[in-house]
Protein backbone atom coordinates (compact mmCIF):
# COMPACT_ATOMS: atom_id res chain seq x y z
CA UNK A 1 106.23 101.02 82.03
CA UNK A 2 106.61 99.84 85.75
CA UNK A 3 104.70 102.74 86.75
CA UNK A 4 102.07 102.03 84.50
CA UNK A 5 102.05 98.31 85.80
CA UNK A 6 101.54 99.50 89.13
CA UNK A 7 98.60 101.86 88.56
CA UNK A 8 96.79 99.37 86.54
CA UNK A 9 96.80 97.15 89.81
CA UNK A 10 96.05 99.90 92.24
CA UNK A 11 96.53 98.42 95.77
CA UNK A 12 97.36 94.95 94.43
CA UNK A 13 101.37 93.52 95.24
CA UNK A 14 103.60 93.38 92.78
CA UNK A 15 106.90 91.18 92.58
CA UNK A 16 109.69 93.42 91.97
CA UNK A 17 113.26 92.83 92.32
CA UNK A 18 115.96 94.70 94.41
CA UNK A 19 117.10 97.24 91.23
CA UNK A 20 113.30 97.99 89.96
CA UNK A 21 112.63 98.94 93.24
CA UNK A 22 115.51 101.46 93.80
CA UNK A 23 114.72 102.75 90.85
CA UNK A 24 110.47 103.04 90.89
CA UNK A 25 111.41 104.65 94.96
CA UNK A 26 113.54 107.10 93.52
CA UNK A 27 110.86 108.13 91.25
CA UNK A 28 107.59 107.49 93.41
CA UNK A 29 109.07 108.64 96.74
CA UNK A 30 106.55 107.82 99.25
CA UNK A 31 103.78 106.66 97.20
CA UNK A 32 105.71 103.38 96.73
CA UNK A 33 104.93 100.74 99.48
CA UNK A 34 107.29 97.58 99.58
CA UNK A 35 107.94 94.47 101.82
CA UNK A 36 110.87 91.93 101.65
CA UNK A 37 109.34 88.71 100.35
CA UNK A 38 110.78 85.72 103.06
CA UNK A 39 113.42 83.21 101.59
CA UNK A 40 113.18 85.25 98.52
CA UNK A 41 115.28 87.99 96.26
CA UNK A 42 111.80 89.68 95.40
CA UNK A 43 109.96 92.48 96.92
CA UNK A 44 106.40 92.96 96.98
CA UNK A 45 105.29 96.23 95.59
CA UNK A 46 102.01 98.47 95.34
CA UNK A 47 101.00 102.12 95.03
CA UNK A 48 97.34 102.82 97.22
CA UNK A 49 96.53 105.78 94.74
CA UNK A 50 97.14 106.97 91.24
CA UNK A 51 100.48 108.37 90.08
CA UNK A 52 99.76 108.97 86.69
CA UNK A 53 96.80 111.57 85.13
CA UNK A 54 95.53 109.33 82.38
CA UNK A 55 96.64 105.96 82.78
CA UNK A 56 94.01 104.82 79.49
CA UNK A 57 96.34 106.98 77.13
CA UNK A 58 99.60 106.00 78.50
CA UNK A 59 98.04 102.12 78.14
CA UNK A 60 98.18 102.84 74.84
CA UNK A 61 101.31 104.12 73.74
CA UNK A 62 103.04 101.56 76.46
CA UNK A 63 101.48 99.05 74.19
CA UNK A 64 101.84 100.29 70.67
CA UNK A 65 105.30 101.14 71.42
CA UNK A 66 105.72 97.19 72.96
CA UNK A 67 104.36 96.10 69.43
CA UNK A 68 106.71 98.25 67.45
CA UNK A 69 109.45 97.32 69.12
CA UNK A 70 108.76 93.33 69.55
CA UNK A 71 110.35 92.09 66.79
CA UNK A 72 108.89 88.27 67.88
CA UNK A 73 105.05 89.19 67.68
CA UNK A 74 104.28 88.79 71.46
CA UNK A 75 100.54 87.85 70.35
CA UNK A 76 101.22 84.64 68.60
CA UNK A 77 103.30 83.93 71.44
CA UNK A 78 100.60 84.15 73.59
CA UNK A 79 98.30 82.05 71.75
CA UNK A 80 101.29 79.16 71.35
CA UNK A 81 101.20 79.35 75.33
CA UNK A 82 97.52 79.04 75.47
CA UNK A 83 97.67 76.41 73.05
CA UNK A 84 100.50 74.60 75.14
CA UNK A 85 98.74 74.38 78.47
CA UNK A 86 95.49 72.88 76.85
CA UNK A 87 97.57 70.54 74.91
CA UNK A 88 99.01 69.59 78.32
CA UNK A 89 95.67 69.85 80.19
CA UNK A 90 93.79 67.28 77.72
CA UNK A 91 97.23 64.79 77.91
CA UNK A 92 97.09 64.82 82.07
CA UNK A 93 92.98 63.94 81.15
CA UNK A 94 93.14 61.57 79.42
CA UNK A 95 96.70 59.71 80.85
CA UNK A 96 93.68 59.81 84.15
CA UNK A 97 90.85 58.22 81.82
CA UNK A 98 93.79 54.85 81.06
CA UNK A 99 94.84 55.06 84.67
CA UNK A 100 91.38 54.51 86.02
CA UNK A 101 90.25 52.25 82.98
CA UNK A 102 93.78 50.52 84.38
CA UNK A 103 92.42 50.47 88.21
CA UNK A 104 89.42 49.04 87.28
CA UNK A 105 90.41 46.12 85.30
CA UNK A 106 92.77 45.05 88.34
CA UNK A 107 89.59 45.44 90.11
CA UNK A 108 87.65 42.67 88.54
């Protein structure tokens, strides 16, 4: 699954800790390109070029198999997230709108 992760973002970094790196350079050799991340445990990782022959295909067994095997139905997860951070987006709003309504009445 890292693999796949990592061709999916050809050329883009990756944060990676110390054992998923040992264990991705054992398998990708030289095709694995990592830097130390400063005042940090985590390495930045990237491949430049494709590792895998049909990345689309492995996509989807990586995520049917993630499905079958999440037991906690990572989609309504991900829509309680979504709804969490608008919830808090439209609080910080409109605790601004009372602030400045606040300002302004000490302004008069």
């Amino acid at each position: 699954m890292t693999e796949l992760m990592l061709n999916e973002s050809i050329g883009s970094k990756i944060r990676m800790t110390k054992e998923d790196i040992s264990l991705m350079r054992n398998h990708l050799g030289d095709k694995l390109l990592f830097k130390k991340i400063p005042r940090s445990e985590l390495f930045e990782a990237s491949v430049l070029e494709s590792t895998l022959i049909n990345t689309k295909v492995m996509t989807f067994v990586e995520r049917k198999t993630r499905v079958a095997l999440d037991s906690y139905d990572e989609a309504w997860h991900q829509i309680q997230e979504i709804a969490y951070s608008l919830g808090e987006d439209a609080f910080e709003r409109e605790s601004n709108k009372e602030k400045t309504k606040a300002e302004n009445s000490f302004a008069l």
